[in-house]
N, C-alpha and C. Protein backbone atom coordinates (compact mmCIF):
# COMPACT_ATOMS: atom_id res chain seq x y z
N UNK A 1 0.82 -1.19 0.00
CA UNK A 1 0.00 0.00 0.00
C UNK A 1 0.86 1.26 0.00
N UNK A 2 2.11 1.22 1.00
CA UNK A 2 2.94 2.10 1.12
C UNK A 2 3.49 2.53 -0.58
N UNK A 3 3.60 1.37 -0.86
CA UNK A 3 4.52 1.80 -2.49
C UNK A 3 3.21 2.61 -3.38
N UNK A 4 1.87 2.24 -3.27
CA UNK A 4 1.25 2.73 -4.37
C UNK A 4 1.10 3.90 -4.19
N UNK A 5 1.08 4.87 -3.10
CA UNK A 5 1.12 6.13 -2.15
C UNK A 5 2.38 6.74 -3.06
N UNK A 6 3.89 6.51 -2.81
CA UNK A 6 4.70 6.92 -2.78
C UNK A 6 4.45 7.07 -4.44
N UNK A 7 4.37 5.95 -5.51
CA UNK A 7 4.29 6.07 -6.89
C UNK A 7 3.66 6.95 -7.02
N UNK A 8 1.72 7.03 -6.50
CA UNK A 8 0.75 7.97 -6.79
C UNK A 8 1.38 9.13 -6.92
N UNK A 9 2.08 9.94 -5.42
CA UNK A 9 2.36 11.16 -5.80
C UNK A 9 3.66 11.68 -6.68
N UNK A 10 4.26 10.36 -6.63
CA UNK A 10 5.50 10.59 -8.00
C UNK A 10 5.19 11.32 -9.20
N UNK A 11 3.56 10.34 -9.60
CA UNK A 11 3.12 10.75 -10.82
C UNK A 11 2.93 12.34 -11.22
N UNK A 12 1.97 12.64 -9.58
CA UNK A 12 1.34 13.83 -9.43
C UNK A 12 2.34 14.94 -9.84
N UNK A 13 3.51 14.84 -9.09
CA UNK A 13 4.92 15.65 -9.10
C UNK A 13 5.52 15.81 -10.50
N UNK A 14 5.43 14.56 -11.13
CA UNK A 14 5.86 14.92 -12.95
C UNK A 14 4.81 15.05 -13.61
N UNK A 15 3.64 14.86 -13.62
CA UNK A 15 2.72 16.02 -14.40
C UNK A 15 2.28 17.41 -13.48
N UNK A 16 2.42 17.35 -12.61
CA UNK A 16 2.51 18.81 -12.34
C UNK A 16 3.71 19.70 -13.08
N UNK A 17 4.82 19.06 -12.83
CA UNK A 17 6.16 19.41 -13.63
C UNK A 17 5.67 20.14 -14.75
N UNK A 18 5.66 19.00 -15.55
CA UNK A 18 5.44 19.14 -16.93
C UNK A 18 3.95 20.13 -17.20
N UNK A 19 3.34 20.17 -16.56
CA UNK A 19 2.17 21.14 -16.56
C UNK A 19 3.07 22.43 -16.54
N UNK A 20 3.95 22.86 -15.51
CA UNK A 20 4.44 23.95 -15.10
C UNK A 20 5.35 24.61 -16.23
N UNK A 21 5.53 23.78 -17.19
CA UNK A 21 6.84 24.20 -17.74
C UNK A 21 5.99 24.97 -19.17
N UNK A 22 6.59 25.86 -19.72
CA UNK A 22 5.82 26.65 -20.88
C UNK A 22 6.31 26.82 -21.95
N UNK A 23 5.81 26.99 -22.83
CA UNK A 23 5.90 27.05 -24.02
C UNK A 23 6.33 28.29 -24.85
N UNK A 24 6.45 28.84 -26.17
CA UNK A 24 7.07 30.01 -26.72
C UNK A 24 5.25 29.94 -27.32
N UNK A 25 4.66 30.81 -28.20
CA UNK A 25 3.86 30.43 -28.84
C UNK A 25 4.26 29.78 -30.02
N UNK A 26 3.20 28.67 -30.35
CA UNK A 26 3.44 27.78 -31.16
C UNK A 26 4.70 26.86 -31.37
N UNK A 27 5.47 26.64 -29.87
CA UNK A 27 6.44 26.50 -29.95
C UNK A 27 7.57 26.97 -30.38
N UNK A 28 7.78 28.00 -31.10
CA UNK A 28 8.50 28.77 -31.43
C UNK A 28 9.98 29.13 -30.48
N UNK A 29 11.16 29.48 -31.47
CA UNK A 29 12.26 29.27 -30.39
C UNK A 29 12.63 30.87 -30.19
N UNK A 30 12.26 31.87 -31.28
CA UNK A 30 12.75 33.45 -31.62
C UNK A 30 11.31 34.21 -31.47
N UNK A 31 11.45 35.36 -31.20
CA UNK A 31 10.23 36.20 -31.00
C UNK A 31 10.56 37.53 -31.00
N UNK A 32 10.36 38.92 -32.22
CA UNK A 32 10.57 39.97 -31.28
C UNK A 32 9.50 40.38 -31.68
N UNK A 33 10.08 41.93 -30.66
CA UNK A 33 9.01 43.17 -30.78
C UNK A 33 8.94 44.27 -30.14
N UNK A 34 8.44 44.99 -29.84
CA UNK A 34 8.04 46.36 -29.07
C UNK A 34 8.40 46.43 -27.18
N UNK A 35 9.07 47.85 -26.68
CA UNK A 35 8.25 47.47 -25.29
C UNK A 35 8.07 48.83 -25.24
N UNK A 36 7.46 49.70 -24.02
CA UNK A 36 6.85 50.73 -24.09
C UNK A 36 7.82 50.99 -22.05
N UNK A 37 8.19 52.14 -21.77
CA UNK A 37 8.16 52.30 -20.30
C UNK A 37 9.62 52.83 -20.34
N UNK A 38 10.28 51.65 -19.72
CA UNK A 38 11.96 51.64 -19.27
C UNK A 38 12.30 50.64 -19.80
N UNK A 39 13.50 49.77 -20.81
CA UNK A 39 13.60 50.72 -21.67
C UNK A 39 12.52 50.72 -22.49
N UNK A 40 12.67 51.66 -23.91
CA UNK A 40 11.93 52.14 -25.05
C UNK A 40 12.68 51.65 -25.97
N UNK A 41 12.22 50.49 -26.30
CA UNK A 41 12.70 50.40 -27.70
C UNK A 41 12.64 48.77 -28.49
N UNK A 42 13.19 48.08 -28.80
CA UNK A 42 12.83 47.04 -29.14
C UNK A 42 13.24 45.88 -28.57
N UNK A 43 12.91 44.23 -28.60
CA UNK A 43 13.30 43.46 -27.69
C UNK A 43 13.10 42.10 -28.61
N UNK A 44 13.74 41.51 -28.03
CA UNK A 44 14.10 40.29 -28.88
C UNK A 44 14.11 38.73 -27.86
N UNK A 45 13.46 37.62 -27.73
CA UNK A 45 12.92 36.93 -27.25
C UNK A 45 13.80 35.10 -27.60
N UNK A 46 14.86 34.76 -26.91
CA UNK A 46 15.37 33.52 -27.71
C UNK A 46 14.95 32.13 -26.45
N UNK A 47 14.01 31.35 -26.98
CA UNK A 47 14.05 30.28 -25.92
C UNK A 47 15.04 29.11 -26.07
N UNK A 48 15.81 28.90 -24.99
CA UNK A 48 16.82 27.68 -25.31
C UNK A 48 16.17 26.72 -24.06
N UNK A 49 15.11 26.40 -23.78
CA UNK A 49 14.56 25.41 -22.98
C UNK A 49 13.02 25.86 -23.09
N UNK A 50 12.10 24.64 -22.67
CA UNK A 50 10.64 24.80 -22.15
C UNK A 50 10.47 25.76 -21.60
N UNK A 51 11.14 26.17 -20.30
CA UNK A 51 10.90 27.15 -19.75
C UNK A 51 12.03 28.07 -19.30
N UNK A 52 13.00 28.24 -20.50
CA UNK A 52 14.19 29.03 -19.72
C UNK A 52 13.94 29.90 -21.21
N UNK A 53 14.48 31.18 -21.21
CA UNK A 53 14.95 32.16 -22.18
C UNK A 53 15.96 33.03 -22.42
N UNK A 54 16.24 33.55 -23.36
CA UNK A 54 17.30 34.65 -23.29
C UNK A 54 16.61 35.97 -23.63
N UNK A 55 16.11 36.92 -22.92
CA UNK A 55 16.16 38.35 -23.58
C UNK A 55 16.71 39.13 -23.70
N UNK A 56 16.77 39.95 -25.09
CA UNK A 56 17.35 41.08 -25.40
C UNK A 56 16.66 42.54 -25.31
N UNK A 57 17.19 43.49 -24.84
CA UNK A 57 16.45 44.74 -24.74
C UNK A 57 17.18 45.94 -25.76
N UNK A 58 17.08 46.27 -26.53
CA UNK A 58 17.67 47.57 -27.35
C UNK A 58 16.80 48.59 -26.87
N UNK A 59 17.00 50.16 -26.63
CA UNK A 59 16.35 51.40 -26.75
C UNK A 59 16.98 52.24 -26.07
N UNK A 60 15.82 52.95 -25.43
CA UNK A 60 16.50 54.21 -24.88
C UNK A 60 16.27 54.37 -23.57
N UNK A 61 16.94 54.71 -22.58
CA UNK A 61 16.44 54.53 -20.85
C UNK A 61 16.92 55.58 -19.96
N UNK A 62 16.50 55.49 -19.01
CA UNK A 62 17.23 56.53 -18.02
C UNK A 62 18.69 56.07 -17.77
N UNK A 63 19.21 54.89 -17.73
CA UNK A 63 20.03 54.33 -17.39
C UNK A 63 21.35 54.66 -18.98
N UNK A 64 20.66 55.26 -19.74
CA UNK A 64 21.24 55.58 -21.65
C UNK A 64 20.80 55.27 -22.45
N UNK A 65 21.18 55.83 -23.36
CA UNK A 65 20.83 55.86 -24.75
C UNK A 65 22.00 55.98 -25.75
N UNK A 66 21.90 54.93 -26.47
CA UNK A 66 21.34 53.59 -26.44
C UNK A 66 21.32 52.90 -25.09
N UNK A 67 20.61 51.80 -25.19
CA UNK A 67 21.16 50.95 -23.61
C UNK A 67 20.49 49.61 -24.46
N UNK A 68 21.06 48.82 -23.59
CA UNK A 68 21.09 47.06 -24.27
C UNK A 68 20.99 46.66 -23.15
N UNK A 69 20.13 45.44 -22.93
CA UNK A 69 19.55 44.53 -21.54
C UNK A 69 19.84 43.19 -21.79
N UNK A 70 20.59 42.53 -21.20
CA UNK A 70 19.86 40.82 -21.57
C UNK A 70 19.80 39.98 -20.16
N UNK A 71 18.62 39.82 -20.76
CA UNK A 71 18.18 38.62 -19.29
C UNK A 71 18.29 37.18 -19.41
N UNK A 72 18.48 36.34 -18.07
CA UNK A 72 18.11 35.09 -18.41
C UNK A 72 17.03 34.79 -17.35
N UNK A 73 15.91 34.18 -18.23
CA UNK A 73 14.53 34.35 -17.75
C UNK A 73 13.97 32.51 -17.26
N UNK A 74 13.57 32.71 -16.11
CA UNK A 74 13.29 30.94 -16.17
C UNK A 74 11.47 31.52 -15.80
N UNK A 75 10.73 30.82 -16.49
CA UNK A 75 9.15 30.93 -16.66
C UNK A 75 8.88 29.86 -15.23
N UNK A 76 7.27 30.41 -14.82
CA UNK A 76 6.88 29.44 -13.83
C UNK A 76 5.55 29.87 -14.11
N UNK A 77 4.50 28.65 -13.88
CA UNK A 77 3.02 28.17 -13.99
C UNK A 77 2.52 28.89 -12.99
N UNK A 78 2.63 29.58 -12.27
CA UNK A 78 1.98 29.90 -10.88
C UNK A 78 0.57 30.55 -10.96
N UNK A 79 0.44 30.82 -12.07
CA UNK A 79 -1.25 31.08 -12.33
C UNK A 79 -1.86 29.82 -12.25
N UNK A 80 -1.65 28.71 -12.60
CA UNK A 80 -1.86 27.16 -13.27
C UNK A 80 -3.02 27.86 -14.33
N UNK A 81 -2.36 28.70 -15.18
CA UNK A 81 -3.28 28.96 -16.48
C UNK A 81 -2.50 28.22 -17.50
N UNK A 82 -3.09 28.02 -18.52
CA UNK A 82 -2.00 27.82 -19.74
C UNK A 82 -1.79 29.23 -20.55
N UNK A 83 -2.55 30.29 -20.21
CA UNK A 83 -2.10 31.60 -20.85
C UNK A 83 -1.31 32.61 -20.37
N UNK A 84 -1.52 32.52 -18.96
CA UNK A 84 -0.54 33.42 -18.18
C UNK A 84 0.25 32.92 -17.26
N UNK A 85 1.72 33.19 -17.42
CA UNK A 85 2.62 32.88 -16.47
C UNK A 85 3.78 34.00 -15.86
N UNK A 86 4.09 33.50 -14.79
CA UNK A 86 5.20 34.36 -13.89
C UNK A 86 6.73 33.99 -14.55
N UNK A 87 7.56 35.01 -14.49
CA UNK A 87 9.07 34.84 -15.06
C UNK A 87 9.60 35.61 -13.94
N UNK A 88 10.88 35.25 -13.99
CA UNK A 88 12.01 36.18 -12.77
C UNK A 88 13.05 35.40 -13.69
N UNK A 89 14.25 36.65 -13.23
CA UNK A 89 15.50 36.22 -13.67
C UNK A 89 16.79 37.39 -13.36
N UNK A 90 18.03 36.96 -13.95
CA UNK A 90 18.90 37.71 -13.02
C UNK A 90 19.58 38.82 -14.82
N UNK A 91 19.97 39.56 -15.10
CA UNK A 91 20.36 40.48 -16.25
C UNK A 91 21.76 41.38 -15.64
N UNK A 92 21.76 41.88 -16.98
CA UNK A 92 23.00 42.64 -17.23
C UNK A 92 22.52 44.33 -17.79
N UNK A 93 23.62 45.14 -18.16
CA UNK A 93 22.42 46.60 -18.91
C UNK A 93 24.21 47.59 -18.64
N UNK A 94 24.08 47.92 -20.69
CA UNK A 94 25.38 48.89 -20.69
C UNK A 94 24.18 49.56 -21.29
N UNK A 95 24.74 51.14 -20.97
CA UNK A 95 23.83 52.34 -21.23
C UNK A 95 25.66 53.30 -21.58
N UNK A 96 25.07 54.19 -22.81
CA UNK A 96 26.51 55.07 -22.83
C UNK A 96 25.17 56.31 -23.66
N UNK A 97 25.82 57.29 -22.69
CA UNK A 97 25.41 58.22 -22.49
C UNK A 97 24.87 58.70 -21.58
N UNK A 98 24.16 60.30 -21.69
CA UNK A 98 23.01 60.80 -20.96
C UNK A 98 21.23 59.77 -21.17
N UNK A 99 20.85 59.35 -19.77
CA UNK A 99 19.48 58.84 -19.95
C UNK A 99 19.00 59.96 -19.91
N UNK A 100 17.42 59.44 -20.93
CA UNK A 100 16.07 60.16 -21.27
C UNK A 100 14.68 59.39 -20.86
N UNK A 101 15.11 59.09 -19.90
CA UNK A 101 13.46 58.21 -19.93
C UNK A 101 12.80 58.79 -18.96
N UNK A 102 11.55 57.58 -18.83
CA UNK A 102 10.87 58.50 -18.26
C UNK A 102 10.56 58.97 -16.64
N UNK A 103 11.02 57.53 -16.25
CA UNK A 103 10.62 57.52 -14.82
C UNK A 103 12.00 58.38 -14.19
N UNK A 104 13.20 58.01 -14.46
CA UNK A 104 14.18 58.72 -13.63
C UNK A 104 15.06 59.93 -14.94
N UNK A 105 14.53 60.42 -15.40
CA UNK A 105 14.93 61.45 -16.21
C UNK A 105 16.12 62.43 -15.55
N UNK A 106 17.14 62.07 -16.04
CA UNK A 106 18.84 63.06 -15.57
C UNK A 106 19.21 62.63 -14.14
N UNK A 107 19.08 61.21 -14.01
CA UNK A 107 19.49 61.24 -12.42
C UNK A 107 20.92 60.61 -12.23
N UNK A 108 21.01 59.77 -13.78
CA UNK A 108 22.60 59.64 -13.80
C UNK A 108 23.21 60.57 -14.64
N UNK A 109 24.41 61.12 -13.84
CA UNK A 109 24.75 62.61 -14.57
C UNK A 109 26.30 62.30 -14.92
N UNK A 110 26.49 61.53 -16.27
CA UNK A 110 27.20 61.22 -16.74
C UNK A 110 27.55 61.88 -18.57
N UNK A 111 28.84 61.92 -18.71
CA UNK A 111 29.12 62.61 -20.09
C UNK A 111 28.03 62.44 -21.37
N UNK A 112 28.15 62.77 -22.45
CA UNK A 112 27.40 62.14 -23.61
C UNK A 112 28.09 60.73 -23.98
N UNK A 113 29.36 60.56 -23.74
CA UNK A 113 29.86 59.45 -23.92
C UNK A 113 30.23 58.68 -22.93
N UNK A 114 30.21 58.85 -21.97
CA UNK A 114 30.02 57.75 -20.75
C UNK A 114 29.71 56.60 -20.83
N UNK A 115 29.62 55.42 -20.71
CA UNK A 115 29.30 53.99 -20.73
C UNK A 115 28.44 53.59 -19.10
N UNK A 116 27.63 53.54 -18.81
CA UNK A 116 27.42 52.75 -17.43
C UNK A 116 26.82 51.10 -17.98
N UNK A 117 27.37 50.48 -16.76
CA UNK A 117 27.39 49.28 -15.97
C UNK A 117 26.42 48.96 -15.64
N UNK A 118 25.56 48.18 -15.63
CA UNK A 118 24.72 47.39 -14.11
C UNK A 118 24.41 45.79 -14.35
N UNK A 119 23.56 45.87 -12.95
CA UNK A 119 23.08 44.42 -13.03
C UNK A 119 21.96 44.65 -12.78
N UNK A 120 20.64 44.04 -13.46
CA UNK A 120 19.35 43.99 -13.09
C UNK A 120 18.85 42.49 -12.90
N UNK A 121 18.18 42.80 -11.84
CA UNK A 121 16.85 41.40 -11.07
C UNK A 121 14.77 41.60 -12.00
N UNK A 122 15.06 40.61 -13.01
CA UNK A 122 13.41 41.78 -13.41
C UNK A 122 12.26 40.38 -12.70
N UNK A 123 11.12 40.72 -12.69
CA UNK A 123 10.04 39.69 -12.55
C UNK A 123 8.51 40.25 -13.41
N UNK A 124 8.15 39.37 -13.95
CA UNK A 124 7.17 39.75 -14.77
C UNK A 124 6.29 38.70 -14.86
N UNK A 125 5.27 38.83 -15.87
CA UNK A 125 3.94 37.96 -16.68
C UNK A 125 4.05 38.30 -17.72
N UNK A 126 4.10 36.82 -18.29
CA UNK A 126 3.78 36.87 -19.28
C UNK A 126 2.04 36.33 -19.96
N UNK A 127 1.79 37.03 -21.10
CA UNK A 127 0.07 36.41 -21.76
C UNK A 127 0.60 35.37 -22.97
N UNK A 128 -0.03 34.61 -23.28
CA UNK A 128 0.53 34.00 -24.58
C UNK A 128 -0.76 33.26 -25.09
N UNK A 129 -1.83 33.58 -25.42
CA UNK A 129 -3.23 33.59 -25.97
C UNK A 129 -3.11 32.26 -26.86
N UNK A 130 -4.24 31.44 -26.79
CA UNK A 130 -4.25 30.28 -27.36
C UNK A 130 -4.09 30.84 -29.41
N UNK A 131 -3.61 30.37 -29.80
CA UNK A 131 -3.82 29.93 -30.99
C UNK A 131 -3.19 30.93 -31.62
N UNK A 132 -2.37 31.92 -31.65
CA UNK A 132 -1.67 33.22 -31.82
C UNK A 132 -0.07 32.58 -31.65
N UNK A 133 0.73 33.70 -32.54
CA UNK A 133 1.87 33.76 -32.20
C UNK A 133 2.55 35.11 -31.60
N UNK A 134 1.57 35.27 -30.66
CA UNK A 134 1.93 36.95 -29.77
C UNK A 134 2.52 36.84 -28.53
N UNK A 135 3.09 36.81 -27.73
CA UNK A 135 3.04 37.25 -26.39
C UNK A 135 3.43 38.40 -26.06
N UNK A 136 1.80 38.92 -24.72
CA UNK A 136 2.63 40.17 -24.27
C UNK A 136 3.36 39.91 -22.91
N UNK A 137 3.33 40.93 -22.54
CA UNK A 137 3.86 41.04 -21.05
C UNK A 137 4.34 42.19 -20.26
N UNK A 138 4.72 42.27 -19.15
CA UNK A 138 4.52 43.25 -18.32
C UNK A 138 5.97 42.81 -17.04
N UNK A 139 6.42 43.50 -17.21
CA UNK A 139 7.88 43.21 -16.19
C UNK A 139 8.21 44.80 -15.18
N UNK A 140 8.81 44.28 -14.09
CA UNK A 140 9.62 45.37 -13.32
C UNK A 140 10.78 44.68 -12.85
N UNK A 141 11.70 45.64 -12.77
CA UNK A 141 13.19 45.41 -12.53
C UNK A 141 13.92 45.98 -11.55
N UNK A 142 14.94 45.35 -11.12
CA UNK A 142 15.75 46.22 -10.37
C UNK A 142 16.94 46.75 -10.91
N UNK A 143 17.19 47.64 -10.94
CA UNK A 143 19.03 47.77 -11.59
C UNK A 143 20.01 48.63 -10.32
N UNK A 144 21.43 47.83 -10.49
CA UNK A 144 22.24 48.55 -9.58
C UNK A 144 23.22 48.60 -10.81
N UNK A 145 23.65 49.96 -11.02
CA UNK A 145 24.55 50.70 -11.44
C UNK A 145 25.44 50.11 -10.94
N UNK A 146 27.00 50.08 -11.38
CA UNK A 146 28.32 49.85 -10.93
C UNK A 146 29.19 51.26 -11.58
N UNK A 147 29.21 51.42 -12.83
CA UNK A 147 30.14 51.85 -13.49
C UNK A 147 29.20 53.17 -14.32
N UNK A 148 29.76 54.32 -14.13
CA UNK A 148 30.88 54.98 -13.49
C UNK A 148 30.44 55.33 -12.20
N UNK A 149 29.61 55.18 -11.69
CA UNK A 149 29.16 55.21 -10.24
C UNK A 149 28.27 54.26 -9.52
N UNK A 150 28.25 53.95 -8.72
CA UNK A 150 27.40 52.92 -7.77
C UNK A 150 25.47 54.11 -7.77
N UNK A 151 24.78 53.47 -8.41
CA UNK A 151 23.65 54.01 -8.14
C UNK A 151 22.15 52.70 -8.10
N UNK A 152 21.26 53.41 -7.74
CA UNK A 152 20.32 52.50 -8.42
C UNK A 152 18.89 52.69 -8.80
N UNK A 153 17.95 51.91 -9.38
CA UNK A 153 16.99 52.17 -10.13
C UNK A 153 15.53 51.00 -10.25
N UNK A 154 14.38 51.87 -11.06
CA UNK A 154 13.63 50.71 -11.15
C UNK A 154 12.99 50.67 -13.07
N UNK A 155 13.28 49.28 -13.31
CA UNK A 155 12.49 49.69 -14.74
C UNK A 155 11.06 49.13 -15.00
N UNK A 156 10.20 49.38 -15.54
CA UNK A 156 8.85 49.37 -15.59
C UNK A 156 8.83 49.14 -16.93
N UNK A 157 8.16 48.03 -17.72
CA UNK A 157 8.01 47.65 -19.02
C UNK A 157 6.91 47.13 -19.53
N UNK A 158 5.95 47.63 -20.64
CA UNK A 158 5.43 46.31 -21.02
C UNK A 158 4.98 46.33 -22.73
N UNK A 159 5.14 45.62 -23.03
CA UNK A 159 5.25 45.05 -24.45
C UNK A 159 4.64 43.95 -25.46
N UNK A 160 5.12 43.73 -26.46
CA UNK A 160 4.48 42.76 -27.11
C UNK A 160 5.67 41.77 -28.12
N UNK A 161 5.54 40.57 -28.13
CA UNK A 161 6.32 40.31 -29.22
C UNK A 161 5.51 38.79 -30.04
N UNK A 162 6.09 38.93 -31.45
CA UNK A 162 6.02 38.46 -32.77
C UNK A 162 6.62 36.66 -32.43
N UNK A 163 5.92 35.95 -33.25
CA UNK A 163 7.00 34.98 -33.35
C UNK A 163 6.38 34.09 -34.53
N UNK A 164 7.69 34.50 -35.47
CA UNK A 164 7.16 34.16 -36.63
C UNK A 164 7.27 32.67 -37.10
């Protein structure tokens, strides 16, 4: 009796698993598109697992302009929807220049050619609508500046991307 207990919830534990783990739309491994907030500008979506990703961020931020983001994103079921899920993950972010955005507008007061540093923590949702190859989503971040000064920040995003 003991063993059929212990199997039962074995089972439970790998289809829950496998329930938990998500998909790109349509399976898809590339995705870009738009984001709107912190940064502004375009973003690019690479899945190298069920539920792990790589993102890219291009635009414009308080943190610079240009500024470039990339995250590594691990997805989680915690809605138990199949359309919406939770992401967290740990990132990187070079900015060279004066930032223009919106939430912290001139608070790093660095040359036109300056380069800054950081590391960002983001957590978000993602939507990924049955039968579409869209997902949006909605993220906030943390960033700590290193270079050329120790500062820090929050970014606010949300967007849409393609996957063709």
């Amino acid at each position: 009796m003991k063993r059929y207990i212990i199997i039962t919830v074995l089972l439970l534990v790998i289809s829950g698993i496998s329930e938990a783990q998500t998909y790109s739309p349509y399976g898809r491994e590339f995705g870009f598109g738009i984001m709107v907030g912190d940064p502004l500008g375009g973003t690019l979506k690479f899945w190298t697992q069920r539920d792990n990703a790589f993102v890219i961020d291009i635009g414009a931020s308080y943190f610079g302009s240009p500024r470039i983001g990339v995250d590594y994103l691990w997805h989680f079921n915690a809605f138990k929807s199949p359309i919406a899920n939770l992401y967290a993950g740990p990132g990187g972010v070079i900015g060279v220049g004066e930032g223009n955005g919106f939430w912290y507008d001139g608070r790093y007061h660095r040359a036109s050619g300056d380069v800054g540093i950081g590391a960002r923590g983001v957590v978000g949702v993602n939507l990924v609508p049955r039968d579409t190859p869209i997902e949006a989503f909605f993220e906030i971040g943390v960033l700590l500046a290193f270079a050329p000064a120790f500062d820090s920040g929050v970014d606010v995003g949300l967007g849409v991307r393609f996957y063709p």
